[in-house]
N, C-alpha and C. Protein backbone atom coordinates (compact mmCIF):
# COMPACT_ATOMS: atom_id res chain seq x y z
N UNK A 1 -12.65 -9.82 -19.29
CA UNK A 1 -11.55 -9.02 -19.75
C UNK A 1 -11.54 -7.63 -19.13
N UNK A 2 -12.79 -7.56 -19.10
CA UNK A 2 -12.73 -5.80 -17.56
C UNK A 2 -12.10 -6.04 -16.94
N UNK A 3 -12.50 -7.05 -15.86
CA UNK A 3 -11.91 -6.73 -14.67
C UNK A 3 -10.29 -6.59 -14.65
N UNK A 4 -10.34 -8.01 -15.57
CA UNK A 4 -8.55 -7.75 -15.62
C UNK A 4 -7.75 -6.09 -16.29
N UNK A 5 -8.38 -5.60 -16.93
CA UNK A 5 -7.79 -4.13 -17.13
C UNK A 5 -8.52 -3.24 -15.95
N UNK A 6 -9.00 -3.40 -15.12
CA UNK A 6 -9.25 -2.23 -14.01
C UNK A 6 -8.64 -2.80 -13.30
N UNK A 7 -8.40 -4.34 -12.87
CA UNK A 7 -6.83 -4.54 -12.13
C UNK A 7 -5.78 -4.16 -12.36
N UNK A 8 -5.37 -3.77 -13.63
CA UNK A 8 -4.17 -3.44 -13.98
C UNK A 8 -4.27 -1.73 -13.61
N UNK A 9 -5.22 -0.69 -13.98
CA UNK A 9 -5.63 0.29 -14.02
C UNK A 9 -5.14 0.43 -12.35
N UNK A 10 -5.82 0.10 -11.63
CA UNK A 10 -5.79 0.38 -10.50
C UNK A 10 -4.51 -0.17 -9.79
N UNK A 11 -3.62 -0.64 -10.39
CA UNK A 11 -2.03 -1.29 -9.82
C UNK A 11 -1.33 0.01 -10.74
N UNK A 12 -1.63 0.11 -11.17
CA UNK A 12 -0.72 1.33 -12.10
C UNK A 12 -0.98 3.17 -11.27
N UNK A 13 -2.13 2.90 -11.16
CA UNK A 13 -2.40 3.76 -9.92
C UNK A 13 -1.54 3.60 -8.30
N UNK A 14 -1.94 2.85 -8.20
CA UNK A 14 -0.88 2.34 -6.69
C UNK A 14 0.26 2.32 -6.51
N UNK A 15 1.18 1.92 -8.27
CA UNK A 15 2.34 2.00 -8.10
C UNK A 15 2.76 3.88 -8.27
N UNK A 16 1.99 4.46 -8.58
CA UNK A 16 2.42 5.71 -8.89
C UNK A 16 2.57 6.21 -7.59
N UNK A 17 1.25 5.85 -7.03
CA UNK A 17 1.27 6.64 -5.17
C UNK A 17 2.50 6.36 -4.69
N UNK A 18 2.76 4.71 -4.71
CA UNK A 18 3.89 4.64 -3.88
C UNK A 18 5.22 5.14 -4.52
N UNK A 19 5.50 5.55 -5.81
CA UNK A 19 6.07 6.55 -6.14
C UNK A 19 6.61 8.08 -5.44
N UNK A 20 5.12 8.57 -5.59
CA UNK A 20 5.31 9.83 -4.71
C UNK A 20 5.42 9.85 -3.02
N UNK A 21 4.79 9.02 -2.85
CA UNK A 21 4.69 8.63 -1.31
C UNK A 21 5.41 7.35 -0.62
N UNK A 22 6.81 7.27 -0.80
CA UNK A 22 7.51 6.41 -0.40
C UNK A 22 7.73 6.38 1.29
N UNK A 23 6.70 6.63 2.05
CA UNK A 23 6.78 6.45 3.30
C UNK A 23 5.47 6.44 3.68
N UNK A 24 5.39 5.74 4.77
CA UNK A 24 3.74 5.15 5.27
C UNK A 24 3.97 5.29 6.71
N UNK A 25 2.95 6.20 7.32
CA UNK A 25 3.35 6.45 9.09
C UNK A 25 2.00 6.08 9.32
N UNK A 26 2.69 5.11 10.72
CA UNK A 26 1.25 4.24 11.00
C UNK A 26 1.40 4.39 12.61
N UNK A 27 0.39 4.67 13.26
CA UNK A 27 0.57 5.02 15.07
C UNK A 27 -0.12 3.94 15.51
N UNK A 28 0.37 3.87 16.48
CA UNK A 28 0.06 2.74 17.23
C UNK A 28 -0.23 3.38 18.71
N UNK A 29 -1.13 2.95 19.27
CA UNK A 29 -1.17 3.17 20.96
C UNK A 29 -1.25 1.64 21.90
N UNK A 30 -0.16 1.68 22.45
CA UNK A 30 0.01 0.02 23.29
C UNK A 30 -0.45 0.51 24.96
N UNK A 31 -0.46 -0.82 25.47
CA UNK A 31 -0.95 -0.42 26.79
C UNK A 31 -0.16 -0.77 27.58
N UNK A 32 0.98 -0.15 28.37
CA UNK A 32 1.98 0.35 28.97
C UNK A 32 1.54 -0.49 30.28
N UNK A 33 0.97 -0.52 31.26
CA UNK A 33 -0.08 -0.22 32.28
C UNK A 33 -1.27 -0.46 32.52
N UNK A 34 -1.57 -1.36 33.62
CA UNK A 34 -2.68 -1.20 34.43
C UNK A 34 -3.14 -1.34 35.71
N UNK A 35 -3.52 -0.72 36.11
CA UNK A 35 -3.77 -0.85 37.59
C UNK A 35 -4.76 -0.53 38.56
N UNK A 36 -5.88 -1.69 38.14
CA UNK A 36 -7.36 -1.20 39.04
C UNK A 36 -7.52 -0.67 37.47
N UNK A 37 -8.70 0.29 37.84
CA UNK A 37 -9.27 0.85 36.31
C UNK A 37 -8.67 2.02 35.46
N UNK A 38 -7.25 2.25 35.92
CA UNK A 38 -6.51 3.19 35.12
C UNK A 38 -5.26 2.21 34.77
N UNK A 39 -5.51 2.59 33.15
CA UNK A 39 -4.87 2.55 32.53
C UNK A 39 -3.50 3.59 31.71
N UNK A 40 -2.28 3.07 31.64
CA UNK A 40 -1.52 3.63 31.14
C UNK A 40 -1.28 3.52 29.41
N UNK A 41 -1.37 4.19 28.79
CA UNK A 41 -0.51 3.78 27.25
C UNK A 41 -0.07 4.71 26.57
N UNK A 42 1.09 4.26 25.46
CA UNK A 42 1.98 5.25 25.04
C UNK A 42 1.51 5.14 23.67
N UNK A 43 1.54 6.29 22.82
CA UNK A 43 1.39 6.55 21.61
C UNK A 43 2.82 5.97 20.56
N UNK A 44 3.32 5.68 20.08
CA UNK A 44 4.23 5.46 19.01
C UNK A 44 3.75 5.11 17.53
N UNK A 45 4.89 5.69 16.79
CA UNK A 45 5.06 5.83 15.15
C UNK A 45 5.66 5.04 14.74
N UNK A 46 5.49 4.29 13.56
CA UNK A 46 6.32 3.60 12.80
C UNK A 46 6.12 3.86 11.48
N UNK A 47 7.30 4.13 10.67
CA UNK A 47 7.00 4.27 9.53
C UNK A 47 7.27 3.09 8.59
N UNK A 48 7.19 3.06 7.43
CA UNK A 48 7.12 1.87 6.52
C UNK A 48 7.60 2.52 5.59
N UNK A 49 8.35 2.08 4.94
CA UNK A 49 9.40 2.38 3.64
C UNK A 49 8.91 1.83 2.29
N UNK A 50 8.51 2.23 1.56
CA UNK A 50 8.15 1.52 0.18
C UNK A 50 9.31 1.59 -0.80
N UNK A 51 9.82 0.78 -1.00
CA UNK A 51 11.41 0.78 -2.00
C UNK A 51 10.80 1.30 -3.29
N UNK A 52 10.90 1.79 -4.02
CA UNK A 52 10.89 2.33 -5.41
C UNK A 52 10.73 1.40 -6.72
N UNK A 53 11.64 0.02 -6.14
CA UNK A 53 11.59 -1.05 -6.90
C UNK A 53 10.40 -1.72 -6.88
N UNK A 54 9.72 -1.50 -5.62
CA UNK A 54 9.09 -2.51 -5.66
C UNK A 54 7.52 -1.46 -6.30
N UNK A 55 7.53 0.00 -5.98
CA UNK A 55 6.40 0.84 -7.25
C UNK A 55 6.89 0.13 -8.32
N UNK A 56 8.19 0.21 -9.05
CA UNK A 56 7.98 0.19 -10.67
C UNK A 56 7.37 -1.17 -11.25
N UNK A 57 7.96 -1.88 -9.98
CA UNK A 57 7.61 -3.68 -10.64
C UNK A 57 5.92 -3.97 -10.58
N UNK A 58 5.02 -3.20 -9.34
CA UNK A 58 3.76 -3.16 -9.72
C UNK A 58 3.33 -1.87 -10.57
N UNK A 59 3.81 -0.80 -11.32
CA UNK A 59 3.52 -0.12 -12.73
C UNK A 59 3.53 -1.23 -13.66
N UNK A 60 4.38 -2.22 -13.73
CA UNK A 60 4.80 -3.21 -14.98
C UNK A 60 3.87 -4.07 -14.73
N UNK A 61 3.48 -4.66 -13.68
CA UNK A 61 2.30 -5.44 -13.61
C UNK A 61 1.17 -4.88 -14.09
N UNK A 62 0.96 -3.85 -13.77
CA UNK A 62 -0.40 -3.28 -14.23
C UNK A 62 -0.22 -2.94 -15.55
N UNK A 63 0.35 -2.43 -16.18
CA UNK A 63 0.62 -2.25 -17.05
C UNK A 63 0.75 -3.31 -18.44
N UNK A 64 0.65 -4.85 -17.89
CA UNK A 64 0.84 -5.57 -18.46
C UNK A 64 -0.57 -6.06 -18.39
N UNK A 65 -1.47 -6.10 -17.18
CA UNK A 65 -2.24 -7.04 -17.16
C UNK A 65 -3.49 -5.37 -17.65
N UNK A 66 -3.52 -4.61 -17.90
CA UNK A 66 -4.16 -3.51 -18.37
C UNK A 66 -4.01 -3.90 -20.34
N UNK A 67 -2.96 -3.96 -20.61
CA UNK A 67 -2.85 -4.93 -22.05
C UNK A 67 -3.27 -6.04 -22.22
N UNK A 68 -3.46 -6.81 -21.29
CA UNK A 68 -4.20 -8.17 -21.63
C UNK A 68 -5.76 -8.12 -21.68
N UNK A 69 -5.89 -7.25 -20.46
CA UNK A 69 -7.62 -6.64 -20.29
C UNK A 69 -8.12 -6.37 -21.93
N UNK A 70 -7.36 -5.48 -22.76
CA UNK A 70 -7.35 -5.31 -24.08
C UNK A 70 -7.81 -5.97 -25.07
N UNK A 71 -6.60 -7.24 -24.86
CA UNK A 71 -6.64 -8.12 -26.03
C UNK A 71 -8.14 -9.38 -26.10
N UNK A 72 -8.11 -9.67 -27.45
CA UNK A 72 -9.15 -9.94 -27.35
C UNK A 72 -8.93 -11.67 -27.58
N UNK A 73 -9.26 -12.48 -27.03
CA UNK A 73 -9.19 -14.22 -27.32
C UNK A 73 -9.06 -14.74 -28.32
C-alpha cells in the first residue's frame, strides 16, 4: 500500500511541474557531414509542448491512487 501512495505522491508532483513548465527544450546535435576525419554537425532545438490537460489528468491519477495507498483492505 506504500508504494502505491508514493506513486501517486510522485504523479501529483509531476503533474504540477508540468503545470508550471509547459514546455520541454531538448537539443539535439546531428551529423551534417563527413569527410576523411572532419566532421560537420549542426546543433538544433526542439521543444515539446505539455498540454495542460494532460498535467491535470495525471494530478487526478495521483491523486486517486495516493487515496488508495490510504485505504486499508
Amino acid at each position: 500500500m506504500r508504494g502505491l501512495m508514493l506513486v501517486g505522491v510522485i504523479l501529483i508532483v509531476a503533474g504540477i511541474v508540468g503545470l508550471v513548465i509547459n514546455v520541454v527544450p531538448i537539443h539535439h546535435q546531428e551529423q551534417v557531414a563527413k569527410i576523411g576525419p572532419i566532421t560537420a554537425t549542426k546543433d538544433t532545438e526542439t521543444d515539446y509542448i505539455i498540454p495542460p490537460w494532460a498535467s491535470i489528468v495525471v494530478i487526478i491519477v495521483g491523486a486517486g491512487l495516493a487515496y488508495a495507498g490510504t485505504r486499508r483492505a
